[in-house]
N, C-alpha and C. Protein backbone atom coordinates (compact mmCIF):
# COMPACT_ATOMS: atom_id res chain seq x y z
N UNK A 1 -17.07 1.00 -9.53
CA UNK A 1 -15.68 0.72 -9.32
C UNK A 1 -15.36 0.46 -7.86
N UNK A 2 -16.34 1.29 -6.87
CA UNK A 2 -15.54 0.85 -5.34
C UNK A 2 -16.01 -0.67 -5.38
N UNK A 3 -16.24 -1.80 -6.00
CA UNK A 3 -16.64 -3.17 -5.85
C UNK A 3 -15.05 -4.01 -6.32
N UNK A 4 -14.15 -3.24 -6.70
CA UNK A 4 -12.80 -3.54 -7.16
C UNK A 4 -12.49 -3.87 -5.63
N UNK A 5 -12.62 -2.88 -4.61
CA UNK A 5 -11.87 -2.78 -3.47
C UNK A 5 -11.92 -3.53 -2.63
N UNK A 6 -10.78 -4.11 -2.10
CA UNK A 6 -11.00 -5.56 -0.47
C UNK A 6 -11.10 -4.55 0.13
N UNK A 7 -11.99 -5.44 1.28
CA UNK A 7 -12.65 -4.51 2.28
C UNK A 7 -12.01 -5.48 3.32
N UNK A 8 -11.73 -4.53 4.14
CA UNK A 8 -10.85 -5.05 5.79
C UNK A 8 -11.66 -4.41 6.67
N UNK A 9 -12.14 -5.63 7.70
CA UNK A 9 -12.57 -5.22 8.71
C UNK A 9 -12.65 -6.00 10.03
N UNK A 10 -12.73 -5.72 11.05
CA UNK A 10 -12.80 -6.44 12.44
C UNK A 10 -14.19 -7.01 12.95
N UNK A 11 -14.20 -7.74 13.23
CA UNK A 11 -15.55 -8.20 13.79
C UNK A 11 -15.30 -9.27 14.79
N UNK A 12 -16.29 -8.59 16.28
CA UNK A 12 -15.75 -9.37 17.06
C UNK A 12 -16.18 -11.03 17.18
N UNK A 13 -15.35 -11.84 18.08
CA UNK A 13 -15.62 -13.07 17.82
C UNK A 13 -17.32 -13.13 18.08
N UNK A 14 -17.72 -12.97 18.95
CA UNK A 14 -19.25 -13.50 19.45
C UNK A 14 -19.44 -13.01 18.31
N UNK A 15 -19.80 -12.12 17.45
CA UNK A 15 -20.76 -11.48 16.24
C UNK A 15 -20.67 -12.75 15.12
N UNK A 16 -19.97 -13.58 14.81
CA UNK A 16 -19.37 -13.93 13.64
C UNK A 16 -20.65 -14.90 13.75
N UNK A 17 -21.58 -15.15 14.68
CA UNK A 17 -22.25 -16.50 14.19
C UNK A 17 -23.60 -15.80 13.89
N UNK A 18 -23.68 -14.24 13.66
CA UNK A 18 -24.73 -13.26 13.55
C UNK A 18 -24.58 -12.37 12.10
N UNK A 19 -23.53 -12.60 11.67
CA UNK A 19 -23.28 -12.04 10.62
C UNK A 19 -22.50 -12.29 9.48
N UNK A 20 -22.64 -12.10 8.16
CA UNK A 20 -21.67 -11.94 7.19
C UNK A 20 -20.73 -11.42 6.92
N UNK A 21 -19.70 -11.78 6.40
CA UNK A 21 -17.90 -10.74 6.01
C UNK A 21 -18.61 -10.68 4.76
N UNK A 22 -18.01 -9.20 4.89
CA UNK A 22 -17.81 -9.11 3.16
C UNK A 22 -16.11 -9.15 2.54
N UNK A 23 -16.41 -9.83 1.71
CA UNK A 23 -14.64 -9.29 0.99
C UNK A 23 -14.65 -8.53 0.17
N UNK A 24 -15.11 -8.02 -0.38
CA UNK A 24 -15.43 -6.83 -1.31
C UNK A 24 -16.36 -5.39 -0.50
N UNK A 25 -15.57 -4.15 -1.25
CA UNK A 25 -16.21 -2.53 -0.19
C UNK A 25 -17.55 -2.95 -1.34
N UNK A 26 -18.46 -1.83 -0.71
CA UNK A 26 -19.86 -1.58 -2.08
C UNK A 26 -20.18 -0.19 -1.51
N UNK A 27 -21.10 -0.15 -2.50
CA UNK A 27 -21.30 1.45 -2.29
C UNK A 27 -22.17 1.16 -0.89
N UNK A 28 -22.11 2.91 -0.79
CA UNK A 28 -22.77 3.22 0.73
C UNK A 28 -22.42 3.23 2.48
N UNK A 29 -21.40 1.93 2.49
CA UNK A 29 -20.09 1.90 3.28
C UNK A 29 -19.09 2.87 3.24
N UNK A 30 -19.06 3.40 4.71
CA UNK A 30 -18.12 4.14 4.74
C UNK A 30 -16.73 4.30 4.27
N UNK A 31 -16.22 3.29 4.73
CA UNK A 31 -15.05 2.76 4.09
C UNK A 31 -14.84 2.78 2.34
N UNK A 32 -16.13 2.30 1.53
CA UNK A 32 -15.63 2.81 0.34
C UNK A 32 -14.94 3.36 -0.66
N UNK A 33 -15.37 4.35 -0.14
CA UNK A 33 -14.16 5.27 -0.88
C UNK A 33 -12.99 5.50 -1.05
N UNK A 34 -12.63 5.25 0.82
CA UNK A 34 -10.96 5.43 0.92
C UNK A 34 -10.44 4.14 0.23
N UNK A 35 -11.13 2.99 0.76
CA UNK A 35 -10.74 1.58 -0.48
C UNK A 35 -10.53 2.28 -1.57
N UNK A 36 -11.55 1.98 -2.44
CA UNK A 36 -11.43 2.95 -3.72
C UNK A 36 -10.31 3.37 -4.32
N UNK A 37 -9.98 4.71 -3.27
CA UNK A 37 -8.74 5.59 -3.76
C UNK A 37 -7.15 4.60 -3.45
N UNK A 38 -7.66 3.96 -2.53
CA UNK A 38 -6.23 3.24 -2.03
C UNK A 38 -6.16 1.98 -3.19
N UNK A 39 -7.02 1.55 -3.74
CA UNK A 39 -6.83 0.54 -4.94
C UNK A 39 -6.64 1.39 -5.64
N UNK A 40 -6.96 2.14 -6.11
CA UNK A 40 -6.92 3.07 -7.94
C UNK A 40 -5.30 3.83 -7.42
N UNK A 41 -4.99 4.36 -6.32
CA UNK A 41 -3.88 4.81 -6.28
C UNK A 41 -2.53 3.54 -6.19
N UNK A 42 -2.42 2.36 -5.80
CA UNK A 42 -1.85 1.06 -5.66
C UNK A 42 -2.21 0.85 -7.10
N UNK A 43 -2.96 0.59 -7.91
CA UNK A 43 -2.48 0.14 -9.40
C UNK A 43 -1.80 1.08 -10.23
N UNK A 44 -2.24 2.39 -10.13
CA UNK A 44 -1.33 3.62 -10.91
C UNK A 44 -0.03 4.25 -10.34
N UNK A 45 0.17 3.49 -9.24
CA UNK A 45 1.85 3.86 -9.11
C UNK A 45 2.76 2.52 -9.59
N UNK A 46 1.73 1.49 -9.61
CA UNK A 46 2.66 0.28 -10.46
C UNK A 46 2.45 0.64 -11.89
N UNK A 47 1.50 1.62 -12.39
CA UNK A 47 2.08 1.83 -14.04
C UNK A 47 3.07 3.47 -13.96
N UNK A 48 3.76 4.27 -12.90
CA UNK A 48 4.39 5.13 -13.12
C UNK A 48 3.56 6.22 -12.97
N UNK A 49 2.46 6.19 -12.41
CA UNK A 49 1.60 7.82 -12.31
C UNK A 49 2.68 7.85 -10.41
N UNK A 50 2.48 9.09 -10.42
CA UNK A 50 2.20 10.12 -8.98
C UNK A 50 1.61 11.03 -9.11
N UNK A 51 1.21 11.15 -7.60
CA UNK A 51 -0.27 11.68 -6.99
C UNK A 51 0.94 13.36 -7.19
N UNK A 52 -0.55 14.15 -7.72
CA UNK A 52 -0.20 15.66 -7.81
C UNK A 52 0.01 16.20 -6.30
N UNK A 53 0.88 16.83 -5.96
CA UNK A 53 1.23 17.09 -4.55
C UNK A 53 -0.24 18.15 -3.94
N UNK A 54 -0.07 18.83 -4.82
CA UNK A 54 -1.78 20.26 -4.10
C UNK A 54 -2.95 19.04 -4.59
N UNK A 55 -3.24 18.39 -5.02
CA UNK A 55 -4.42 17.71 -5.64
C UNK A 55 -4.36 16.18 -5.30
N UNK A 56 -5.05 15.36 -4.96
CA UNK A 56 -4.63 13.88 -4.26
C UNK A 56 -5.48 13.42 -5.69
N UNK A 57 -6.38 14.35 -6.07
CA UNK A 57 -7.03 13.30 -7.35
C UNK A 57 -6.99 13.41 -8.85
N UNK A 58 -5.82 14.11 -8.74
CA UNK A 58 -4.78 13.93 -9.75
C UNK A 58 -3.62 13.25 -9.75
N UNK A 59 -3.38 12.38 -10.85
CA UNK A 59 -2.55 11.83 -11.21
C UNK A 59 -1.36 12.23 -12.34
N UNK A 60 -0.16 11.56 -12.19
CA UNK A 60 0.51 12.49 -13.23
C UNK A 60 1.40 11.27 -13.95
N UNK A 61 1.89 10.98 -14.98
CA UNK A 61 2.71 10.00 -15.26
C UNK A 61 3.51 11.28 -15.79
N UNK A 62 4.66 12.11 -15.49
CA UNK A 62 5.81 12.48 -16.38
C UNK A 62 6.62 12.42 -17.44
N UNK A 63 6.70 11.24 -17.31
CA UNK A 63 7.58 10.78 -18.91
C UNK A 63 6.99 10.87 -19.88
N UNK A 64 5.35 10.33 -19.98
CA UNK A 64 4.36 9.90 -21.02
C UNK A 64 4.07 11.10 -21.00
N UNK A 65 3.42 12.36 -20.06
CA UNK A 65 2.53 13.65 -20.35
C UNK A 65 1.47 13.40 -20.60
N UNK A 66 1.24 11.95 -19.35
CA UNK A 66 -0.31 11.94 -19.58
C UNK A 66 -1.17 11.93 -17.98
N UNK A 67 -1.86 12.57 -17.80
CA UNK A 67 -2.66 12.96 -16.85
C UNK A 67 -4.20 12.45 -16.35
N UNK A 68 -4.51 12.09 -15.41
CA UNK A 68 -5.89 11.04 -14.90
C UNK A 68 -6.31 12.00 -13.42
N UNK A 69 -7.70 12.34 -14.30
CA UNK A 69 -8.25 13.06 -13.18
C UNK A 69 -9.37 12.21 -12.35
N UNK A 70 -9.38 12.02 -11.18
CA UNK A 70 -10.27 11.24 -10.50
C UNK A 70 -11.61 12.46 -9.98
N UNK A 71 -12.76 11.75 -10.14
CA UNK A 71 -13.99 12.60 -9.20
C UNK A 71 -14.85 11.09 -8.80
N UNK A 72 -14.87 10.79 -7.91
CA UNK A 72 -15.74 9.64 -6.82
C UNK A 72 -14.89 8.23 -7.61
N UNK A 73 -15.67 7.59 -8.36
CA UNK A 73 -15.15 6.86 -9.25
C UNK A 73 -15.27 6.83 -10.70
N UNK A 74 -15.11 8.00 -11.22
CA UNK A 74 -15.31 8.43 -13.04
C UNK A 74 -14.08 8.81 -13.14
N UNK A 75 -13.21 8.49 -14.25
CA UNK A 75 -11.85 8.89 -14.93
C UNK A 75 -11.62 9.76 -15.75
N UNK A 76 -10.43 10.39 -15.99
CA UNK A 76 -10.48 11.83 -17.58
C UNK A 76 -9.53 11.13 -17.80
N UNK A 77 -8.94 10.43 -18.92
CA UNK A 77 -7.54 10.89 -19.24
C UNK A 77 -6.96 11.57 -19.90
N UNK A 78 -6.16 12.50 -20.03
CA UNK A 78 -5.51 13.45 -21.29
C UNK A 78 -4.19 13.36 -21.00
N UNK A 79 -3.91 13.14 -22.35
CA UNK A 79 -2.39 13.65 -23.06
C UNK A 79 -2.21 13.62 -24.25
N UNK A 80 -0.87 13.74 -25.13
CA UNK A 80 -1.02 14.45 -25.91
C UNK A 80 -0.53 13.01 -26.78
N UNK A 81 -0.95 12.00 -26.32
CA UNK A 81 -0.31 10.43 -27.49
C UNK A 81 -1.72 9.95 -26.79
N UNK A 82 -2.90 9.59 -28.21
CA UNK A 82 -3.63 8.82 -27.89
C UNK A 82 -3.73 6.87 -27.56
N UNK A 83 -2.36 7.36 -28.51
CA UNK A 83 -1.72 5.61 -28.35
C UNK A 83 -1.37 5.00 -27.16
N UNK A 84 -0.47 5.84 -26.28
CA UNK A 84 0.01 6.02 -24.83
C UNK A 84 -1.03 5.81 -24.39
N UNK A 85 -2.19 6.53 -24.29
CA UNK A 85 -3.46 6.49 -23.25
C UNK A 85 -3.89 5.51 -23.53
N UNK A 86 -4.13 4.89 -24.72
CA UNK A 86 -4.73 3.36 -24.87
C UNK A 86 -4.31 1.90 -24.19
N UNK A 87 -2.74 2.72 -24.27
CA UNK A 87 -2.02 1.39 -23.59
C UNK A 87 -2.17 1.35 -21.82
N UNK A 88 -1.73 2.56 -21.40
CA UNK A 88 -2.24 3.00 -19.88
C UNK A 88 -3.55 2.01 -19.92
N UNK A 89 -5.12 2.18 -20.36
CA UNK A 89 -6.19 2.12 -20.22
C UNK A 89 -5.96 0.97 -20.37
N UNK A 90 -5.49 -0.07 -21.50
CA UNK A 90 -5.20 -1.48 -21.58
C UNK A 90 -4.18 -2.08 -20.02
N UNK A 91 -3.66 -1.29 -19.77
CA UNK A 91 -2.84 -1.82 -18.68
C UNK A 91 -3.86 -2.22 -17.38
N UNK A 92 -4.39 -0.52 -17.12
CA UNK A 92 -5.54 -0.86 -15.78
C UNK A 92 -6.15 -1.88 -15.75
N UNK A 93 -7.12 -1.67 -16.83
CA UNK A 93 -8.25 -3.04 -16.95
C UNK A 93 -7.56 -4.19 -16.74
N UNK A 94 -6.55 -4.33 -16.48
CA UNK A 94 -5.79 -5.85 -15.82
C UNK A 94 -6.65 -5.72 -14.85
N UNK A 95 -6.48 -4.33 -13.60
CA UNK A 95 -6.53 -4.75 -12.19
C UNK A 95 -8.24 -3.93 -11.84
N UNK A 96 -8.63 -2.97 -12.50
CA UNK A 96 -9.46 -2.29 -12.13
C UNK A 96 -10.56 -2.58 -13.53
N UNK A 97 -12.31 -2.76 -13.33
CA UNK A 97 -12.83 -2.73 -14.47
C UNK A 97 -13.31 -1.50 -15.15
N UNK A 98 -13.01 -0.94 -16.28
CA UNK A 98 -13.40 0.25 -16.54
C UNK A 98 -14.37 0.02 -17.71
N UNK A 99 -15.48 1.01 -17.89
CA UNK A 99 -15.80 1.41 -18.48
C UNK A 99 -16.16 2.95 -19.45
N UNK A 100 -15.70 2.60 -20.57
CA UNK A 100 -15.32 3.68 -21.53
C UNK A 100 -16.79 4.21 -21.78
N UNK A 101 -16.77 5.47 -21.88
CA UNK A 101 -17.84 6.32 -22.16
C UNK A 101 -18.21 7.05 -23.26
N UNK A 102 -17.35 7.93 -23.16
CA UNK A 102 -17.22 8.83 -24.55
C UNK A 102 -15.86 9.66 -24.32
N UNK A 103 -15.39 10.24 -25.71
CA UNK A 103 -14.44 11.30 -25.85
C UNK A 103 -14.89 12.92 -25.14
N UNK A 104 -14.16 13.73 -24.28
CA UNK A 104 -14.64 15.00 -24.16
C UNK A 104 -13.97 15.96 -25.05
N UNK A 105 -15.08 16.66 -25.33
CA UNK A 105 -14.60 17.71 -26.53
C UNK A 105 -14.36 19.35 -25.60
């Protein structure tokens, strides 16, 4: 998932005839991650989540009562309308690519 993320960076003029831009973060780059979180957090406040105030990698949508736990780049979702979560999950995959795994019991 950090391959979702534009990567911004400076490079000075003399270097540019020594090297490649990337437009896309990848793993192993520092930067990664915070990309990462700054894309996954920028698409889930355009579907109505906010960030849990004690927890940055939790997410909360209120109205729905449905909840997205982040660890690096792997997702949970729970709530209590599996229909809701389908549509959430249909929404992301606009902007972010996910892949579905399994149900946790």
């Amino acid at each position: 998932m950090f391959l979702n993320s534009n990567l911004i960076i400076k490079i000075k003029p003399e270097l540019l005839k020594l090297y490649c831009k990337l437009n896309k973060a990848l793993y192993g780059l520092k930067q990664s991650p915070r990309l990462w979180y700054k894309h996954l957090l920028e698409a889930l406040t355009k579907l109505g989540f906010e960030v849990l105030p004690y927890d940055e990698a939790i997410f909360i949508h209120n109205k729905l009562k449905i909840i997205i736990i982040c660890h690096v780049d792997d997702l949970i979702f729970t709530g209590p309308n599996n229909n809701e979560i389908s549509n959430i999950v249909k929404e992301l995959t606009k902007t972010i690519k996910i892949e579905y795994i399994s149900e946790i019991y």
